[in-house]
N, C-alpha and C. Protein backbone atom coordinates (compact mmCIF):
# COMPACT_ATOMS: atom_id res chain seq x y z
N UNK A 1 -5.40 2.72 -22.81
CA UNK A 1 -4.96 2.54 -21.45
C UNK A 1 -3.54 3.07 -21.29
N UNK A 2 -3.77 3.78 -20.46
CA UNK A 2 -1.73 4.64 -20.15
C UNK A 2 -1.99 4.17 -18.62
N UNK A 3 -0.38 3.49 -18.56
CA UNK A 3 0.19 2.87 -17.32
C UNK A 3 1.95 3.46 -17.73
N UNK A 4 2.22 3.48 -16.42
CA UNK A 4 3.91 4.10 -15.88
C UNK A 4 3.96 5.23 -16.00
N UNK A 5 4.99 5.12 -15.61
CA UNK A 5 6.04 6.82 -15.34
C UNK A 5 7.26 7.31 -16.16
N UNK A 6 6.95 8.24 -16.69
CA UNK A 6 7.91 8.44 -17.58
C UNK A 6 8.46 9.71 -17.25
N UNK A 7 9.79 9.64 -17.07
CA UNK A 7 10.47 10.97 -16.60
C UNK A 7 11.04 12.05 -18.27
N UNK A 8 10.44 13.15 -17.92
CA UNK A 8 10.39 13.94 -19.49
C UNK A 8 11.11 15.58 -18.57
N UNK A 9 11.93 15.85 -19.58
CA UNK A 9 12.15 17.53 -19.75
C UNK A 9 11.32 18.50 -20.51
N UNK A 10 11.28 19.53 -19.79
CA UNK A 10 10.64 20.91 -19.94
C UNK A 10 11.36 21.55 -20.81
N UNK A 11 10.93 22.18 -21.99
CA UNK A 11 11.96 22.85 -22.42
C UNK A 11 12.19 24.37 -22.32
N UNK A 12 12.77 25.35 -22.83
CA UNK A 12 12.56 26.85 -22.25
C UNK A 12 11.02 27.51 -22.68
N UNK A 13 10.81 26.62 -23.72
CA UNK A 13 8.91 27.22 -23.91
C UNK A 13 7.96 26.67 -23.18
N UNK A 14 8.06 25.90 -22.39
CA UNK A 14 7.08 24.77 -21.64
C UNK A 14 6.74 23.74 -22.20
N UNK A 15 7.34 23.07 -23.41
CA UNK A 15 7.26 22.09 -24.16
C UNK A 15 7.63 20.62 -23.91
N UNK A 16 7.06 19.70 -23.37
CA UNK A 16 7.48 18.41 -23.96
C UNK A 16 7.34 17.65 -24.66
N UNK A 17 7.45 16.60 -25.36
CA UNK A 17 7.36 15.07 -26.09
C UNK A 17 6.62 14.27 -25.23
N UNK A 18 5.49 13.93 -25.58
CA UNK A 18 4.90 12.82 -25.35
C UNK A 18 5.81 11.51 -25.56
N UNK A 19 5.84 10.60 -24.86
CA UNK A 19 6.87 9.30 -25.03
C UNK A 19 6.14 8.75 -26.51
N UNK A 20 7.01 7.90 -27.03
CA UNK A 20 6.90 7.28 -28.27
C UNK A 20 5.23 6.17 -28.17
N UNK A 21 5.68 5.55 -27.09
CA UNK A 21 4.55 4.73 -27.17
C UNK A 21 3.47 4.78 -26.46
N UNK A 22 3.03 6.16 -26.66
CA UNK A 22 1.57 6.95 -26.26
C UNK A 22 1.06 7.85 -27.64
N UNK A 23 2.06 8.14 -28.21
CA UNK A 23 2.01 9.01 -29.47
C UNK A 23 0.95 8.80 -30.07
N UNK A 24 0.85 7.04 -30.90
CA UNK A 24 0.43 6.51 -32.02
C UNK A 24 -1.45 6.18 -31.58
N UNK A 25 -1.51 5.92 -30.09
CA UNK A 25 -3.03 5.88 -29.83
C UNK A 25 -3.41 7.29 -29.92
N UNK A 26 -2.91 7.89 -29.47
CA UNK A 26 -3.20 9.33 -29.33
C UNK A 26 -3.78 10.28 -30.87
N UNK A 27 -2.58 9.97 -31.71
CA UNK A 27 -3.34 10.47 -33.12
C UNK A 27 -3.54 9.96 -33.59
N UNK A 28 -4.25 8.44 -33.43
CA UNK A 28 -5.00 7.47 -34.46
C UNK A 28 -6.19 7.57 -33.84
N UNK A 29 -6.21 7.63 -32.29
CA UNK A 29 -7.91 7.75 -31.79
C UNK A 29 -8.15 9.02 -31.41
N UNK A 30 -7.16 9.62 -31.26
CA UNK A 30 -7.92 11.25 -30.89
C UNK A 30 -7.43 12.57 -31.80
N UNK A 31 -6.80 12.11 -32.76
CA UNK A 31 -6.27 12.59 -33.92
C UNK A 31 -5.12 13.69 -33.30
N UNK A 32 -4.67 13.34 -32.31
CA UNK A 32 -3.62 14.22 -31.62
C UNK A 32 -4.11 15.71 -30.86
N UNK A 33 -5.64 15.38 -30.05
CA UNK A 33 -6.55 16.09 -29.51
C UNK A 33 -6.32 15.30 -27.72
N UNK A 34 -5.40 16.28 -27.21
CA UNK A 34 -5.59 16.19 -25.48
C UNK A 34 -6.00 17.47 -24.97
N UNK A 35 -7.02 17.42 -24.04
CA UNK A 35 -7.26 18.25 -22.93
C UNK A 35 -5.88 18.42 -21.64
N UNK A 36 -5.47 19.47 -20.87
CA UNK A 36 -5.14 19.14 -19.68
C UNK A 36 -5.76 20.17 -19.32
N UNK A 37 -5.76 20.14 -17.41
CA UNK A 37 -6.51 20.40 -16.57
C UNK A 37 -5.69 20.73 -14.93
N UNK A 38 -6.29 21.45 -14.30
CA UNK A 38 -5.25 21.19 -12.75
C UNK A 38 -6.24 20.31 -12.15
N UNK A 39 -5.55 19.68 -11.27
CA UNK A 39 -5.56 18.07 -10.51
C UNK A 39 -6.36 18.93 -9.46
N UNK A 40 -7.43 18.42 -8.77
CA UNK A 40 -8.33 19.00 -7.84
C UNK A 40 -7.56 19.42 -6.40
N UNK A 41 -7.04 17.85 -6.33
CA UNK A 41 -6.54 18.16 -4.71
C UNK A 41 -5.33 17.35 -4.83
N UNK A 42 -4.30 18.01 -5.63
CA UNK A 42 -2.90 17.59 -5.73
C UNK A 42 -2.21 18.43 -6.84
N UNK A 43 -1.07 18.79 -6.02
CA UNK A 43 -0.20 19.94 -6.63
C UNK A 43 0.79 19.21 -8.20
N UNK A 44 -1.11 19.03 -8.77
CA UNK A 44 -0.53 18.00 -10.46
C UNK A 44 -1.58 19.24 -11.73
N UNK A 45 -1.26 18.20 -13.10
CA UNK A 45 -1.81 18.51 -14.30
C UNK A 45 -2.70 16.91 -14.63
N UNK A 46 -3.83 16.89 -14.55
CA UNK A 46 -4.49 16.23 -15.46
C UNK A 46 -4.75 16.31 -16.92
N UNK A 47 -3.97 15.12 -17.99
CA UNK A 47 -4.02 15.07 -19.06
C UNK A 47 -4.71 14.29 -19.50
N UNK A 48 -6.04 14.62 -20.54
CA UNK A 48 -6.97 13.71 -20.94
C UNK A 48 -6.87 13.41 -22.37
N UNK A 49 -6.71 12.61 -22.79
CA UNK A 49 -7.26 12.31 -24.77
C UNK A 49 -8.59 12.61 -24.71
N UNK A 50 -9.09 13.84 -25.38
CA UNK A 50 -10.09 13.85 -26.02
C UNK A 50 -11.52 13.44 -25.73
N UNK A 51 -11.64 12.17 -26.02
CA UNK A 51 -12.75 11.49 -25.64
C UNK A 51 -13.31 10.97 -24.49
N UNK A 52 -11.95 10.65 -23.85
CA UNK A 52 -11.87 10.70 -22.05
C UNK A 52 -12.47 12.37 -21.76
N UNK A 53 -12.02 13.14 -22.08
CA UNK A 53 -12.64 14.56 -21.86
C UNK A 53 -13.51 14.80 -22.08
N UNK A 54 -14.39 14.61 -22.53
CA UNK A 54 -15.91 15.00 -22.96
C UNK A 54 -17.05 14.27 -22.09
N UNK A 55 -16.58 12.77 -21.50
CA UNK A 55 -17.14 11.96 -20.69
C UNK A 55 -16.96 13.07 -19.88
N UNK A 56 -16.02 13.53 -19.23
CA UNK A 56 -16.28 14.58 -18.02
C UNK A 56 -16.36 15.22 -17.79
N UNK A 57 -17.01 16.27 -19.05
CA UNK A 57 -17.42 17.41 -19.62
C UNK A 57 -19.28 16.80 -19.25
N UNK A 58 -19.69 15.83 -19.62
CA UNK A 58 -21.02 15.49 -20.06
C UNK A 58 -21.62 15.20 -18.72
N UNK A 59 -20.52 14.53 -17.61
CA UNK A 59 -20.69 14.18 -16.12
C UNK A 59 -21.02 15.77 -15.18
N UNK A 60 -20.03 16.64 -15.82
CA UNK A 60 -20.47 17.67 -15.03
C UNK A 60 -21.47 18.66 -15.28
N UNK A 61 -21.82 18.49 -16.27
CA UNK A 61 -22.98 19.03 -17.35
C UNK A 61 -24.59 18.61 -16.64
N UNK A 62 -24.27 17.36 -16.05
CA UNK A 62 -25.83 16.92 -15.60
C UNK A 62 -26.10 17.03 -14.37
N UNK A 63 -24.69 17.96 -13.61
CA UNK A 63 -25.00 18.44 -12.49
C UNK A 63 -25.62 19.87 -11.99
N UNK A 64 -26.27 19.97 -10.96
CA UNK A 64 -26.45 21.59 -10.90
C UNK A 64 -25.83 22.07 -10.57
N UNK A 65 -25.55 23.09 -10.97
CA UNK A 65 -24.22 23.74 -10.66
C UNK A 65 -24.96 25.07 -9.61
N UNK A 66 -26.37 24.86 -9.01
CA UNK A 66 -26.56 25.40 -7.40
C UNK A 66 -25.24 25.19 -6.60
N UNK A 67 -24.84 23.50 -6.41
CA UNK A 67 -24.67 22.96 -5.39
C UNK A 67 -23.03 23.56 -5.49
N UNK A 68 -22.68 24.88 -4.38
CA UNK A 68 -21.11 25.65 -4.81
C UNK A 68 -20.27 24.53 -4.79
N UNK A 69 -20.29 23.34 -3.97
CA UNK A 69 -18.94 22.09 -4.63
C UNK A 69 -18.89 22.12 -5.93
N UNK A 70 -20.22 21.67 -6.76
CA UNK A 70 -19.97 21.80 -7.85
C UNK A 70 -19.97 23.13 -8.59
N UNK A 71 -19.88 24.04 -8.09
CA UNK A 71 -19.74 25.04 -8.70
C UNK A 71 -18.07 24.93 -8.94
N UNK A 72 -17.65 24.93 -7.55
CA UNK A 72 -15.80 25.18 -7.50
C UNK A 72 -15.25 23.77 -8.15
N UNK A 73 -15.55 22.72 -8.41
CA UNK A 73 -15.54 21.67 -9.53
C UNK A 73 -15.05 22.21 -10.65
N UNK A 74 -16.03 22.87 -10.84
CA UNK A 74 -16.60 23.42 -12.09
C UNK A 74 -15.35 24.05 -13.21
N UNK A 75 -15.77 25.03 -12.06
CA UNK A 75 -14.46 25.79 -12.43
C UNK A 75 -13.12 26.26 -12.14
N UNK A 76 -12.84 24.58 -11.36
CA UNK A 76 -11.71 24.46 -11.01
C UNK A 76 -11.17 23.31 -12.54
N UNK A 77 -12.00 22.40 -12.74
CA UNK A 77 -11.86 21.45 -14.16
C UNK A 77 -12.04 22.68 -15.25
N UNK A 78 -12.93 23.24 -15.55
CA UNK A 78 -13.24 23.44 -16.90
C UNK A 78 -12.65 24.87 -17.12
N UNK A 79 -12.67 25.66 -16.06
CA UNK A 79 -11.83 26.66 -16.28
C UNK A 79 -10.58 27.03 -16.66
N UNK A 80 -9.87 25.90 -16.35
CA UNK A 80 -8.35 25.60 -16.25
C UNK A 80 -8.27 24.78 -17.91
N UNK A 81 -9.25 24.01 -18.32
CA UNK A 81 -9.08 23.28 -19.11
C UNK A 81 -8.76 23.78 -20.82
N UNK A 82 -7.39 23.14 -21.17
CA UNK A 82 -7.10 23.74 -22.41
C UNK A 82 -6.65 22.91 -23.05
N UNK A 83 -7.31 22.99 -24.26
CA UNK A 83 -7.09 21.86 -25.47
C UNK A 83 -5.59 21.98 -26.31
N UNK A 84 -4.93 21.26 -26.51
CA UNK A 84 -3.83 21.21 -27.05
C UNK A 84 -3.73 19.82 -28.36
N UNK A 85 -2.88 20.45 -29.04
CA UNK A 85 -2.74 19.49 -30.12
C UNK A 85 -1.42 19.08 -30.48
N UNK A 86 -1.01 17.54 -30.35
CA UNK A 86 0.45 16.99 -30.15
C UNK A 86 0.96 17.84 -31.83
N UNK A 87 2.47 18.37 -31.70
CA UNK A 87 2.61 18.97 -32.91
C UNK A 87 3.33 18.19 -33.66
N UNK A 88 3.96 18.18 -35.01
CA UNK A 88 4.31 17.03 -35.26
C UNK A 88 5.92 16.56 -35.08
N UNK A 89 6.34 16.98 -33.41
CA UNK A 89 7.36 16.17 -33.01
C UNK A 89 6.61 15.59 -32.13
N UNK A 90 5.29 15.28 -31.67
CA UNK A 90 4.67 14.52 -30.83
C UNK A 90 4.73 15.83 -29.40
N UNK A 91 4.85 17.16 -29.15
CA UNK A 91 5.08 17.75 -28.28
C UNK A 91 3.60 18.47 -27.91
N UNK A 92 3.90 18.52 -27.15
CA UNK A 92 2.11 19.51 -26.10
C UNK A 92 3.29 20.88 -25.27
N UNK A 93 3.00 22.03 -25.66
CA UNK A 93 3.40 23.46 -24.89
C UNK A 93 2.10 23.83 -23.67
N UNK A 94 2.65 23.77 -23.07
CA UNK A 94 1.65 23.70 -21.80
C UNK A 94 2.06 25.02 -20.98
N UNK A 95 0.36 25.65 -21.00
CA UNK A 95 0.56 27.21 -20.63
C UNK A 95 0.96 27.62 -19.39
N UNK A 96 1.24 28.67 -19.26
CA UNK A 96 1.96 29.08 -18.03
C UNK A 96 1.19 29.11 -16.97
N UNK A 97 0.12 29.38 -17.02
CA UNK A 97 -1.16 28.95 -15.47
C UNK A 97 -1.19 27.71 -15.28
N UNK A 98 -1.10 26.67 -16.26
CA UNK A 98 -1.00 25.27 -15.53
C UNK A 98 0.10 24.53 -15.44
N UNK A 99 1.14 25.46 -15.84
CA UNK A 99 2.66 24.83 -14.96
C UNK A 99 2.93 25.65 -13.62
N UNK A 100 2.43 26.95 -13.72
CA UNK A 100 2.49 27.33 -12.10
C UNK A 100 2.22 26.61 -10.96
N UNK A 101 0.57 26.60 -11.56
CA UNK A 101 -0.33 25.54 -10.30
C UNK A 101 0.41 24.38 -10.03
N UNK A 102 1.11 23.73 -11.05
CA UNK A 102 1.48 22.49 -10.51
C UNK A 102 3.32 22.35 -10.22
N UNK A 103 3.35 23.62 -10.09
CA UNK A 103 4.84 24.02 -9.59
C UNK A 103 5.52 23.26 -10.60
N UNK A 104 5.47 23.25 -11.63
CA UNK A 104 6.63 22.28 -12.61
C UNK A 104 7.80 23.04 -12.92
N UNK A 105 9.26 22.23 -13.03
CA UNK A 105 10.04 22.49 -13.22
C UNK A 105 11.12 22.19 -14.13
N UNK A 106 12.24 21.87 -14.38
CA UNK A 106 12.97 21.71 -15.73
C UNK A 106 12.34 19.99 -15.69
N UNK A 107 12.71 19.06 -15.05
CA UNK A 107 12.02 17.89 -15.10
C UNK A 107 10.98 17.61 -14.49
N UNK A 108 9.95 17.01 -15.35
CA UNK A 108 8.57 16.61 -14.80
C UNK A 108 8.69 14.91 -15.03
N UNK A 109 7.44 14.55 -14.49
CA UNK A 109 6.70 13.44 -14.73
C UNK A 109 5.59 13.14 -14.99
N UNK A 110 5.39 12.18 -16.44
CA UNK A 110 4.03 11.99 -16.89
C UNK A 110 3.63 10.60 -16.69
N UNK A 111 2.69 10.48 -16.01
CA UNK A 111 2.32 8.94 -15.09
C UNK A 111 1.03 8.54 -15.74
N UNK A 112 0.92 7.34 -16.61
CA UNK A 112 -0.60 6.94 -17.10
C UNK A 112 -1.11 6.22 -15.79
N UNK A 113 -2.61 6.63 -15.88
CA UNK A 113 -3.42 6.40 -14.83
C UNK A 113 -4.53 5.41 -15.52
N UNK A 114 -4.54 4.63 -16.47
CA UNK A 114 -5.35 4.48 -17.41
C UNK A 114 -5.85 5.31 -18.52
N UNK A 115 -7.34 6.05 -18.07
CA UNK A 115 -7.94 6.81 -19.15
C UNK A 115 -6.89 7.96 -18.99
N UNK A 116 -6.24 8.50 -18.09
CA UNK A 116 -5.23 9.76 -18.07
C UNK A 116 -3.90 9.62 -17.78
N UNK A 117 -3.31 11.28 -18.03
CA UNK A 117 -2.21 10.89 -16.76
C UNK A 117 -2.17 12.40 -15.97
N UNK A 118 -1.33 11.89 -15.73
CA UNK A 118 -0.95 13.18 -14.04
C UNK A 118 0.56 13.73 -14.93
N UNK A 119 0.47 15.01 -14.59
CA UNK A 119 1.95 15.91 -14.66
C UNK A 119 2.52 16.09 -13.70
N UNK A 120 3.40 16.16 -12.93
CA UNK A 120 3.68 16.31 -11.61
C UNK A 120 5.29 16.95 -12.07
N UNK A 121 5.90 17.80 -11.46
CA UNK A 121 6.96 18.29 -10.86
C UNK A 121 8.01 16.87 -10.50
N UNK A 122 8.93 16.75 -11.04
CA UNK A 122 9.75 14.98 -10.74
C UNK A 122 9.70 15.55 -9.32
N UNK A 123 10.52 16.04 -8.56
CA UNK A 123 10.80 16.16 -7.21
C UNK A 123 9.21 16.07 -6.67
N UNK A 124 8.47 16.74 -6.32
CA UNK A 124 7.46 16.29 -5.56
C UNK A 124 6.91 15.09 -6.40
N UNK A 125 6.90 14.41 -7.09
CA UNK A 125 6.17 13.19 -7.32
C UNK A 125 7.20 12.30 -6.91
N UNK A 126 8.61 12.41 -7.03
CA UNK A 126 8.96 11.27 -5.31
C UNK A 126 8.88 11.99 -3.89
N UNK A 127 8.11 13.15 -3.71
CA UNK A 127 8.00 13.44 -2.28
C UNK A 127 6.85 12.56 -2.21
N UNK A 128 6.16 12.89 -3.55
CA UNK A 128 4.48 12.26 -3.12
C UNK A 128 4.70 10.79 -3.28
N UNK A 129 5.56 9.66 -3.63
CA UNK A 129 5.47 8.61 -3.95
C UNK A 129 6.18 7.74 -2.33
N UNK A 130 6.95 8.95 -2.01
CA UNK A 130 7.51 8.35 -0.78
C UNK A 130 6.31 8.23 0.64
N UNK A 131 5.37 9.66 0.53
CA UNK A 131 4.65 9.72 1.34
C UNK A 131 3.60 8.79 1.06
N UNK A 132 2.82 8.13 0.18
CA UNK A 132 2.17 7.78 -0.40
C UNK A 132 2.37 6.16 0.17
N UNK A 133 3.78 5.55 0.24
CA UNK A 133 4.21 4.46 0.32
C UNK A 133 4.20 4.53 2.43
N UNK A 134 4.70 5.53 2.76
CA UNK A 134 4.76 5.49 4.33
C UNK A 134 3.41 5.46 4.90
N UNK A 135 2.22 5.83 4.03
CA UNK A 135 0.85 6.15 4.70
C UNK A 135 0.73 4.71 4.28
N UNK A 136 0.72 3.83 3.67
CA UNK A 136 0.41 2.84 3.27
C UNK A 136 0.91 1.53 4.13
N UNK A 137 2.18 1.95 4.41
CA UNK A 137 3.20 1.39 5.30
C UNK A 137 2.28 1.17 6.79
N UNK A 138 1.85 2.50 7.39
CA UNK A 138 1.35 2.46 8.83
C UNK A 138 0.33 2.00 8.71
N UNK A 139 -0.63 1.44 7.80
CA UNK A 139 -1.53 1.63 7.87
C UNK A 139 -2.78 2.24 8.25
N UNK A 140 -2.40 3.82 8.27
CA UNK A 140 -3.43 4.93 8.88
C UNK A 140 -3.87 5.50 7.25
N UNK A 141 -4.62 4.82 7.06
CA UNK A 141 -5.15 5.84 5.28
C UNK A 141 -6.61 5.78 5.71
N UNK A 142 -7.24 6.24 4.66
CA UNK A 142 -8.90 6.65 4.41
C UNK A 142 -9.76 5.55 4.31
N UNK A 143 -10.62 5.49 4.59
CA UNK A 143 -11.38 4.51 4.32
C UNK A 143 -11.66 4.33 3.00
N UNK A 144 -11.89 3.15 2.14
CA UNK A 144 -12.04 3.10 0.77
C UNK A 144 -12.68 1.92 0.42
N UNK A 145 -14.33 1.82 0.92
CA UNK A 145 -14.85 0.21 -0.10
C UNK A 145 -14.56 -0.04 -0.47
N UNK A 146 -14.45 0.95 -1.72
CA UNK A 146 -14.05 -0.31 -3.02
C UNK A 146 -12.73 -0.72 -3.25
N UNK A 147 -11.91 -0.60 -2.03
CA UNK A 147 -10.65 -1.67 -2.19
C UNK A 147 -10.74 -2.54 -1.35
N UNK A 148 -11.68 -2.81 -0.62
CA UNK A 148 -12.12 -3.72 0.53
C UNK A 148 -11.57 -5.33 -0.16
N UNK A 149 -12.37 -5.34 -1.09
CA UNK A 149 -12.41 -6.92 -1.85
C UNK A 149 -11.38 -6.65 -2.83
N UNK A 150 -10.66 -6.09 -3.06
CA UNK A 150 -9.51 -5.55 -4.36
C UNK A 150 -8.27 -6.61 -3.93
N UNK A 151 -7.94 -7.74 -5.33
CA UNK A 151 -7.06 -8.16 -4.29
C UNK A 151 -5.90 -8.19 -5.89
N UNK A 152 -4.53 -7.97 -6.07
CA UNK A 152 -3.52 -8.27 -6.60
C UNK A 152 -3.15 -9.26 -6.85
């Protein structure tokens, strides 16, 4: 389970450090095997361990890929998707097509989402945290069942 935000530097190769206390699950259960990915509909990087990755490798696998959503799914996840291996300063070099897409810059942010996290650009992830909090604020957001009964 990855929860928070951790504010990390880029270095001149596209390199960061995974924080200390993500490291040790990471190469004890996935032997230092992450996927990342571009974020469907947000100017992010989806980072998966391994085994989280293959669940959604196996999910999109049992779809037809007739249906062009899932086509552009498809190969919007799996196309983009590149396996990396923490090196042994705990660092992931993250290629230049998926720091473009997600506009990253000298400081990023890596946010556990549970099974993942998100890469985000620091500056737009407080544009997005501010907007995020004002839509929430007016109460004009999306409809969402399953937070209907969700209670804190």
């Amino acid at each position: 389970m990855f929860r928070g935000a951790s504010s990390l530097a880029l270095d001149d190769k596209g390199r960061f450090a995974v924080p200390t206390k993500y490291r040790q699950p990471l190469l004890s259960e996935e032997q230092g095997t992450v996927i990342c990915t571009i974020a469907i509909n947000e100017p992010c990087l989806w980072l998966y361990p391994l085994t989280e990755w293959l669940e959604i490798e196996t999910k999109l696998s049992r779809i037809s890929n007739t249906n062009p959503r899932v086509r552009r799914w498809q190969r919007m996840l799996l196309g983009h998707a590149t396996e990396y291996q923490l090196d042994k300063n705990g660092r992931i070099l993250l290629a230049p097509s998926l720091r473009s897409h997600a506009q990253l810059g000298k400081k990023i942010m890596l946010v556990g989402l549970l099974n993942k996290f998100e890469i985000w650009d620091e500056e737009r992830w407080y544009q997005q945290m501010q907007a995020d909090t004002q839509i929430e604020h007016s109460g004009n957001f999306e409809e969402s069942p399953e937070l209907e009964n969700f209670s804190l």
